[in-house]
N, C-alpha and C. Protein backbone atom coordinates (compact mmCIF):
# COMPACT_ATOMS: atom_id res chain seq x y z
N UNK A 1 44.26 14.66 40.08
CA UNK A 1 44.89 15.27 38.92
C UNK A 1 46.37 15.42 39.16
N UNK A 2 46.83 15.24 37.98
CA UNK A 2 48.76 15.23 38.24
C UNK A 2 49.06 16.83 38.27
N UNK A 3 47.92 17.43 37.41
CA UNK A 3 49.23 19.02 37.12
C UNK A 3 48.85 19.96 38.12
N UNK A 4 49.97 20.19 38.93
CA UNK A 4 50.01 21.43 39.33
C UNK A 4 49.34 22.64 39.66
N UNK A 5 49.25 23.37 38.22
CA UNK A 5 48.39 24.58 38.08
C UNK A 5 47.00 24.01 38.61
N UNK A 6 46.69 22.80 38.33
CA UNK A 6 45.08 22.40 38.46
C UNK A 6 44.62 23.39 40.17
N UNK A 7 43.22 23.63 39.59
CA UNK A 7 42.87 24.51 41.11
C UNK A 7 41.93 23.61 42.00
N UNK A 8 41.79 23.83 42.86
CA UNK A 8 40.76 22.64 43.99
C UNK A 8 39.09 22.92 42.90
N UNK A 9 38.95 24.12 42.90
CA UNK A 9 37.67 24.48 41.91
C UNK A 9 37.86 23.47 40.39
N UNK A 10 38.53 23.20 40.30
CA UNK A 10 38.73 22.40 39.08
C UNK A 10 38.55 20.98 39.42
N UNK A 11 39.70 20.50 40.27
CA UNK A 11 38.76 19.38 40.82
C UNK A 11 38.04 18.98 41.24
N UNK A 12 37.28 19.91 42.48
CA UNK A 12 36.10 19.76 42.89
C UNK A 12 35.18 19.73 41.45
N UNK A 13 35.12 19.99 40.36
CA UNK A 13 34.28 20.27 39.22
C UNK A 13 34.19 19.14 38.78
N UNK A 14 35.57 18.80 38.25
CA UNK A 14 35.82 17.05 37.57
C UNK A 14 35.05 16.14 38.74
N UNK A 15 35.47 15.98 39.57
CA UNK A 15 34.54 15.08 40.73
C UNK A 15 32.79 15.22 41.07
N UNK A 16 32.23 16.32 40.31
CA UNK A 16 31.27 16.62 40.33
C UNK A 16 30.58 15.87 39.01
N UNK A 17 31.38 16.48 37.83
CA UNK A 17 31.48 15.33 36.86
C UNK A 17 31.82 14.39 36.51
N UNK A 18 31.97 13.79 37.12
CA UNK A 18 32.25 12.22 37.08
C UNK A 18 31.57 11.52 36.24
N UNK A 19 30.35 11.38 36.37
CA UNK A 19 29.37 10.55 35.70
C UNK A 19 29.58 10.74 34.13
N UNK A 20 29.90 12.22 33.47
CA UNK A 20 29.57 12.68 32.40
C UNK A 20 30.63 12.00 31.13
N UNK A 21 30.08 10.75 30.73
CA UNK A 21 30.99 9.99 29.55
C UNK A 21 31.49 11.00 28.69
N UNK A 22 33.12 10.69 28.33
CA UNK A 22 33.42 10.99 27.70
C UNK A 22 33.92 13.39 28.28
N UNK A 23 34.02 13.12 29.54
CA UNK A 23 34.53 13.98 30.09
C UNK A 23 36.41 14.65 29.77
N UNK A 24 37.05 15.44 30.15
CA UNK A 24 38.23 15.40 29.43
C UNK A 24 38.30 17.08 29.79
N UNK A 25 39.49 17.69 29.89
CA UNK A 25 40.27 19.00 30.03
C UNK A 25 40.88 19.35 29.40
N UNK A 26 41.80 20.50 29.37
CA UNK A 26 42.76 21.02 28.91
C UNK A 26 42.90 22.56 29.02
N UNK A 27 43.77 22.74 29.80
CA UNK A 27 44.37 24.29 29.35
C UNK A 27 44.24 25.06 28.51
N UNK A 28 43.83 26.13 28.22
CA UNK A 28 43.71 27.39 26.98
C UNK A 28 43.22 28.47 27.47
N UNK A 29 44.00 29.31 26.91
CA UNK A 29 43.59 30.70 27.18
C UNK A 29 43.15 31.22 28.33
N UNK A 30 44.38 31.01 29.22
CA UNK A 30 44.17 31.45 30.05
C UNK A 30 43.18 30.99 31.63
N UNK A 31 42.78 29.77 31.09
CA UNK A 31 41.82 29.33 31.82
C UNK A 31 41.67 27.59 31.51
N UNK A 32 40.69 26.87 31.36
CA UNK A 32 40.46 25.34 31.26
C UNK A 32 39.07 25.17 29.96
N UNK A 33 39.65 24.40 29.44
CA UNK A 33 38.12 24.05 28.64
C UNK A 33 37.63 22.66 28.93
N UNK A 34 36.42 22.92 28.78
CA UNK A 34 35.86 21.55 29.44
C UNK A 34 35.33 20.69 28.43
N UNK A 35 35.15 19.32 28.07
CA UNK A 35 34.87 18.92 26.75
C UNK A 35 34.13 17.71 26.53
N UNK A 36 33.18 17.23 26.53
CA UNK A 36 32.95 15.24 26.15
C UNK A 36 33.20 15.25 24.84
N UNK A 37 33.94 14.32 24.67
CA UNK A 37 34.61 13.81 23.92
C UNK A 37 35.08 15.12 22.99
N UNK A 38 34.74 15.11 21.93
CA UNK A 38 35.55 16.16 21.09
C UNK A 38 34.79 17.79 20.97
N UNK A 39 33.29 17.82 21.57
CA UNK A 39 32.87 18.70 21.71
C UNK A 39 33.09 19.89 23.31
N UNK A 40 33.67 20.80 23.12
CA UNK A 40 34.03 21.93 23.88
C UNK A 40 32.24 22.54 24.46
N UNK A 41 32.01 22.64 25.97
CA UNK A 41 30.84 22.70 26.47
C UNK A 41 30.66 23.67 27.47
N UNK A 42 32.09 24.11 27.83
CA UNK A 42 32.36 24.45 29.70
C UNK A 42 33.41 25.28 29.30
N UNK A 43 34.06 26.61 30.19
CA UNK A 43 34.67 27.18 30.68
C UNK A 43 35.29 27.48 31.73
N UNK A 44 36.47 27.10 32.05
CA UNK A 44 36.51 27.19 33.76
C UNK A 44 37.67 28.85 33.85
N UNK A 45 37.56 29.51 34.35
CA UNK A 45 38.10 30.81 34.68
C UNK A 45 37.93 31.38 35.64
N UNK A 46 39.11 31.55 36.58
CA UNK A 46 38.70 32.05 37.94
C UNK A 46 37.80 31.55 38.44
N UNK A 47 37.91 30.59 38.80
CA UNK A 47 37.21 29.43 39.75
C UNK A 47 36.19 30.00 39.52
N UNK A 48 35.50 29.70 38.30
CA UNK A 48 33.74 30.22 37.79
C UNK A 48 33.58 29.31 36.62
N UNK A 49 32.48 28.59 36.50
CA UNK A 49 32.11 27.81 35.32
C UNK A 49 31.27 28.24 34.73
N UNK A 50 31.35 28.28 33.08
CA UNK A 50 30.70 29.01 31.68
C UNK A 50 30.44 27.91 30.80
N UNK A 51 29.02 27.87 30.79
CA UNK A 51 28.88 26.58 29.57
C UNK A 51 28.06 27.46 28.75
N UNK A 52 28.22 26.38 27.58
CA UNK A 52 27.82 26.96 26.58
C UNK A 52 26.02 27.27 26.34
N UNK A 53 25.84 28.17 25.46
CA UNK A 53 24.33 28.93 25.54
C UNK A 53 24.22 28.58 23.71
N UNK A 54 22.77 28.85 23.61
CA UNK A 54 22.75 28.85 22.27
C UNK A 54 21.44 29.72 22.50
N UNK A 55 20.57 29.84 20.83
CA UNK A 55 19.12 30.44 21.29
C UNK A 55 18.14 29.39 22.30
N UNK A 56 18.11 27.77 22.55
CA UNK A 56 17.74 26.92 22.84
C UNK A 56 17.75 26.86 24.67
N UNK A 57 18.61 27.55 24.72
CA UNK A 57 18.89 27.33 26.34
C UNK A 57 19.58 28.33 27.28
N UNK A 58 20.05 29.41 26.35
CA UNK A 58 20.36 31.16 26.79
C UNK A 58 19.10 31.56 27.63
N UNK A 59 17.93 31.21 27.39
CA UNK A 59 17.22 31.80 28.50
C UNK A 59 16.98 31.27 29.75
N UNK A 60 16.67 30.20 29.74
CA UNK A 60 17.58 29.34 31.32
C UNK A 60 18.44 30.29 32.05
N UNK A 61 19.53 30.16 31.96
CA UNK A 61 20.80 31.45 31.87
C UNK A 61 20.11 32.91 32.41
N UNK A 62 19.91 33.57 31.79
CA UNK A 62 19.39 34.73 31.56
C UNK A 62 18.39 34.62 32.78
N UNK A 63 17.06 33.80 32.32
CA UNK A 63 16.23 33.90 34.20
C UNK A 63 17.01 33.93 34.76
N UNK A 64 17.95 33.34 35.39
CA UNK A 64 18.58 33.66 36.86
C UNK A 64 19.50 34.82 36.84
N UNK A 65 19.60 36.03 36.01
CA UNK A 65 20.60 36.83 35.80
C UNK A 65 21.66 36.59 35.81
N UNK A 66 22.28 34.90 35.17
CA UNK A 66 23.45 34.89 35.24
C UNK A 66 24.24 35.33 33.76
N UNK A 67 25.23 36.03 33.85
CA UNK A 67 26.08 36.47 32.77
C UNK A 67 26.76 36.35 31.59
N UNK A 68 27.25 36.56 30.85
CA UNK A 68 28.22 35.29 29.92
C UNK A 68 29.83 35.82 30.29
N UNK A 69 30.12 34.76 29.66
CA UNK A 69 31.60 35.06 29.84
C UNK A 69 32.46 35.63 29.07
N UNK A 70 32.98 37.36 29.67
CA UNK A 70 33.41 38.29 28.49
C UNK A 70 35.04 38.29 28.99
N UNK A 71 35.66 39.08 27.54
CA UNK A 71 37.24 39.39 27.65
C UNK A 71 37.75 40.37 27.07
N UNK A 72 38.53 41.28 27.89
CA UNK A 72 38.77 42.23 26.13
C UNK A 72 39.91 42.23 25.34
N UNK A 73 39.48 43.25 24.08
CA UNK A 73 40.26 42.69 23.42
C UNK A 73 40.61 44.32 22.67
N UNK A 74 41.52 44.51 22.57
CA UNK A 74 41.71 46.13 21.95
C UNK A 74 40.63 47.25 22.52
N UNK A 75 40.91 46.88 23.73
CA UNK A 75 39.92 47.59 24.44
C UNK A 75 38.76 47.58 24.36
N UNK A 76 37.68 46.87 24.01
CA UNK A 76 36.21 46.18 23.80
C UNK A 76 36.25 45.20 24.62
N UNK A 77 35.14 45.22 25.12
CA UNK A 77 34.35 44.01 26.36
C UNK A 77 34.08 42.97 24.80
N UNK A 78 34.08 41.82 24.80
CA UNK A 78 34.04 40.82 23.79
C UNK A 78 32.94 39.61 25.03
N UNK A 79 31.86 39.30 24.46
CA UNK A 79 31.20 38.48 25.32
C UNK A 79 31.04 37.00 24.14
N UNK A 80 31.12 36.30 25.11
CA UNK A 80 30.94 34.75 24.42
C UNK A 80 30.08 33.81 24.36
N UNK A 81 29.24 32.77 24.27
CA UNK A 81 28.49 32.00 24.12
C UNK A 81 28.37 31.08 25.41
N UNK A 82 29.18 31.27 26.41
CA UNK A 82 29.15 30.62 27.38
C UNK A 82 28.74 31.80 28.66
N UNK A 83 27.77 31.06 29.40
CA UNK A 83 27.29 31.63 30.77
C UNK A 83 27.37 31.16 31.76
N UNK A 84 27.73 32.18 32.98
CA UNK A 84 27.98 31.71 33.96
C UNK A 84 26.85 30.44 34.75
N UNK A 85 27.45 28.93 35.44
CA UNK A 85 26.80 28.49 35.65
C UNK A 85 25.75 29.02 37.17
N UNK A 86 24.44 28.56 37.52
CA UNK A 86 24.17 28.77 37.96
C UNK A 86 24.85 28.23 39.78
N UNK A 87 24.89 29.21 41.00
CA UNK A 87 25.85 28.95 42.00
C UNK A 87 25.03 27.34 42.23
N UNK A 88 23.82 27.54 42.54
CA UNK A 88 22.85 26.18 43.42
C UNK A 88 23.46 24.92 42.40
N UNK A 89 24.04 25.16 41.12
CA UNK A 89 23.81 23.67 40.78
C UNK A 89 25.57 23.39 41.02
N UNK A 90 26.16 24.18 41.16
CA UNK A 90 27.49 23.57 41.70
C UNK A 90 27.86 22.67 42.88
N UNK A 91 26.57 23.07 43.57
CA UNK A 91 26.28 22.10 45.06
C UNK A 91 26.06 20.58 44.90
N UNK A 92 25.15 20.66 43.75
CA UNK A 92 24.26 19.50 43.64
C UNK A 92 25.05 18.57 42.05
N UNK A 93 25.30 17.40 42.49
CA UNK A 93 26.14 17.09 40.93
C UNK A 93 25.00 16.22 39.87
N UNK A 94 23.64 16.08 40.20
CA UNK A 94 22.73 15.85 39.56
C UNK A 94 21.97 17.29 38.86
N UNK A 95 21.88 17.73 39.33
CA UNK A 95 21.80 19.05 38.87
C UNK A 95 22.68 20.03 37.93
N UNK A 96 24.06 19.80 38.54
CA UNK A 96 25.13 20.20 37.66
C UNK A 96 25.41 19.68 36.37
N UNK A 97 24.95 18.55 35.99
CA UNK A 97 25.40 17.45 35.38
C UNK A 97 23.66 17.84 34.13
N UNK A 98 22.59 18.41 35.00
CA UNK A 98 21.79 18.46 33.72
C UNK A 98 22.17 19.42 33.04
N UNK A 99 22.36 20.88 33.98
CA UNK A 99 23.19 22.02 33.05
C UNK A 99 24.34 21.32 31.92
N UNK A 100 25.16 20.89 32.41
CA UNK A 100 25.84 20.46 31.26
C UNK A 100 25.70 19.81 30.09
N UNK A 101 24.66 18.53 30.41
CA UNK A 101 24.03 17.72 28.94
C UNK A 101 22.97 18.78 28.42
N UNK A 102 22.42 20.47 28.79
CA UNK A 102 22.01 21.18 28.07
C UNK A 102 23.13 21.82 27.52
N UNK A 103 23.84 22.24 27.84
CA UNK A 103 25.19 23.01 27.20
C UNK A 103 26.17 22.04 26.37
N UNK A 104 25.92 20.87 26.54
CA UNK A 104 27.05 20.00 25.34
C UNK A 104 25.75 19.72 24.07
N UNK A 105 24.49 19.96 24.34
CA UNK A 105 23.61 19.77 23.68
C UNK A 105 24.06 21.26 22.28
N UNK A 106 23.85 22.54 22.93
CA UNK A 106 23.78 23.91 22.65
C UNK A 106 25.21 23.64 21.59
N UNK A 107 26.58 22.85 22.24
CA UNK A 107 28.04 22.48 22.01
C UNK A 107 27.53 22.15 20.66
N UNK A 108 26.80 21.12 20.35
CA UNK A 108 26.23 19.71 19.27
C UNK A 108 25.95 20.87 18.30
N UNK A 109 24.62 21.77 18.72
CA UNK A 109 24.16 22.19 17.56
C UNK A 109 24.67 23.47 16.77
N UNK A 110 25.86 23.96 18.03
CA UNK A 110 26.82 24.32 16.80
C UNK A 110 27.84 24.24 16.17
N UNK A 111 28.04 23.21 16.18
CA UNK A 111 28.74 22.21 15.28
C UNK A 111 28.31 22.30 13.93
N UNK A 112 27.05 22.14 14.11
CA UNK A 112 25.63 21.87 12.99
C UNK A 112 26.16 23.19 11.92
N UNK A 113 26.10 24.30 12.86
CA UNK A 113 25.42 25.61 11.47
C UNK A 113 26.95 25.90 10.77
């Protein structure tokens, strides 16, 4: 990666994703969004990845007690549609890589509503 700010957690991520057509970044808010092609799927913040949840695949998520990803905002905790990924599949980029085609899936269908 050319820029700078980019963090080793970020690249180590992209290199994890590799495989995933139509992969792609960008800066916002404070953090990275992660995207195939024009659909937004991933969160990167403080070297922690947040993909997206829907009713379809939030409980995945949820069994492992992992969290979503909150911010505040006028003093309110504000929680979002994206959950923390699970640590074991950051190891494994076949694994990592199914979390994600469920979360660009979750991305797809809300597009839909």
């Amino acid at each position: 990666m050319t820029n700078a700010r980019a963090s080793e957690f970020l690249d180590y991520l992209l290199d994890q994703l590799g495989p995933v057509e139509g992969l792609r970044w960008r800066f916002m808010f404070g953090g990275v969004g992660l995207f195939r092609d024009e659909v937004m799927f991933g969160i990167v913040v403080d070297d922690a990845l947040y993909l997206k949840t829907d009713e379809m695949n939030r409980a995945a998520f949820e069994a492992q007690g992992l969290a979503p990803f909150c911010y505040l905002r006028e003093g309110r905790e504000i929680a979002l549609s994206y959950y923390q990924a699970p640590a074991e599949a950051l190891e494994d980029p076949e694994e990592l890589q199914a979390w994600v085609r469920q979360a660009c899936d979750a991305a797809l269908r809300s597009r839909k509503d």
